[in-house]
Protein backbone atom coordinates (compact mmCIF):
# COMPACT_ATOMS: atom_id res chain seq x y z
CA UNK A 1 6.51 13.21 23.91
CA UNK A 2 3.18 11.70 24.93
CA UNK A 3 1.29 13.06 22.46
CA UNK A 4 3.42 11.58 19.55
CA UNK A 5 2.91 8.30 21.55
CA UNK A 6 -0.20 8.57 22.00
CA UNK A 7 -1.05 9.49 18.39
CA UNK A 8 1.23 6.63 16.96
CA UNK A 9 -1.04 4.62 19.34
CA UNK A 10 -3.84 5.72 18.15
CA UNK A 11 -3.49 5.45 14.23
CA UNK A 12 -1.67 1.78 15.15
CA UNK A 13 -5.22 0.81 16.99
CA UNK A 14 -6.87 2.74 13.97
CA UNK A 15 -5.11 0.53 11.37
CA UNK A 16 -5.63 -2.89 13.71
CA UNK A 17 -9.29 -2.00 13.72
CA UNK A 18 -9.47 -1.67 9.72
CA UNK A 19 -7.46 -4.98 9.25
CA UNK A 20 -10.69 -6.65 11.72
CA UNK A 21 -13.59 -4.92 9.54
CA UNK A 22 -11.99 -4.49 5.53
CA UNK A 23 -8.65 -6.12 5.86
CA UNK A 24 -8.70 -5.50 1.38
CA UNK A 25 -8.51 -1.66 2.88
CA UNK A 26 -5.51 -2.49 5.64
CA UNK A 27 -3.71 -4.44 3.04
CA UNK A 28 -3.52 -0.99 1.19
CA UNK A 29 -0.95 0.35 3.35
CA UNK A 30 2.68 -1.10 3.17
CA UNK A 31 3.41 -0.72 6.94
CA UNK A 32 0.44 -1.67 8.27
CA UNK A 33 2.39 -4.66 10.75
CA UNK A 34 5.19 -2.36 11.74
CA UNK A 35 2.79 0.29 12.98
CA UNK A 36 0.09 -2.06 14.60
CA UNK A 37 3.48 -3.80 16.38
CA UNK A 38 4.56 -0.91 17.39
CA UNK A 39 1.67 0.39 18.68
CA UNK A 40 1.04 -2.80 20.66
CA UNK A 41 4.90 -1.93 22.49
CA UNK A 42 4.20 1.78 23.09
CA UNK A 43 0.81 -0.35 25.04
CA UNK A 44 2.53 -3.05 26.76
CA UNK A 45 6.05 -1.59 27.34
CA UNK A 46 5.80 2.33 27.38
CA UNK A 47 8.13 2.46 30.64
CA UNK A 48 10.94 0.92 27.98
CA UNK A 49 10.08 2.50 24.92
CA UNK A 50 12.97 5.56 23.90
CA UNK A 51 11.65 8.62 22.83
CA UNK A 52 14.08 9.28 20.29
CA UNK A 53 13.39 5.70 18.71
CA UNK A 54 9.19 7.24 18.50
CA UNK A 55 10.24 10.32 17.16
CA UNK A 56 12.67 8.24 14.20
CA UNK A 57 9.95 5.77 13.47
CA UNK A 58 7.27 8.92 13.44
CA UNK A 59 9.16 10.43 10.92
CA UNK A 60 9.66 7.52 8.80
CA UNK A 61 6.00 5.74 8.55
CA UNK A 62 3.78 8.94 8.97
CA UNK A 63 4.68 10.49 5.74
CA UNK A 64 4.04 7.47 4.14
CA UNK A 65 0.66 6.61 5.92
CA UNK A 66 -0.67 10.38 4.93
CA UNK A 67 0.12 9.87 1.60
CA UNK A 68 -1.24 6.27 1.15
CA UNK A 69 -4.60 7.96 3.53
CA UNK A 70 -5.35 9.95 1.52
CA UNK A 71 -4.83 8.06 -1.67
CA UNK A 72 -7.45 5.82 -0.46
CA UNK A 73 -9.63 8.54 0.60
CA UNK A 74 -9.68 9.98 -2.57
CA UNK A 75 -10.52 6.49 -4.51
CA UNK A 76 -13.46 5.57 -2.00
CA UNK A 77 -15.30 9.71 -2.90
């Protein structure tokens, strides 16, 4: 359970920090706010935060991050 929280953290601080430096790169991926939000809850309220709600939102935006990842990766090579 912490490890899924603290990876959702991490790619919502990871996508935060592209929006700061290349937000035309951000932009790119469709659920960039709904990730960087809730990464900023897992943060500031991880005593309320369900563990079944992190799993359900894992499944819905990772596949869709990985696949829009590594479209970009593959256009900036």
């Amino acid at each position: 359970r912490s490890a899924l929280r603290y990876e959702m953290q991490t790619i919502g601080e990871a996508l935060a920090q592209l929006a700061r430096i290349a937000p035309e790169l951000a932009d790119r991926f469709s659920d960039k706010q709904s990730v960087v939000s809730f990464r900023n809850v897992v943060v500031h309220n991880y005593w309320r935060v369900d563990d079944e709600l992190v799993w359900g939102i894992a499944g819905t935006f990772l596949e869709n991050l990985l696949v829009q990842a590594q479209a970009l990766l593959a256009e900036l090579e």
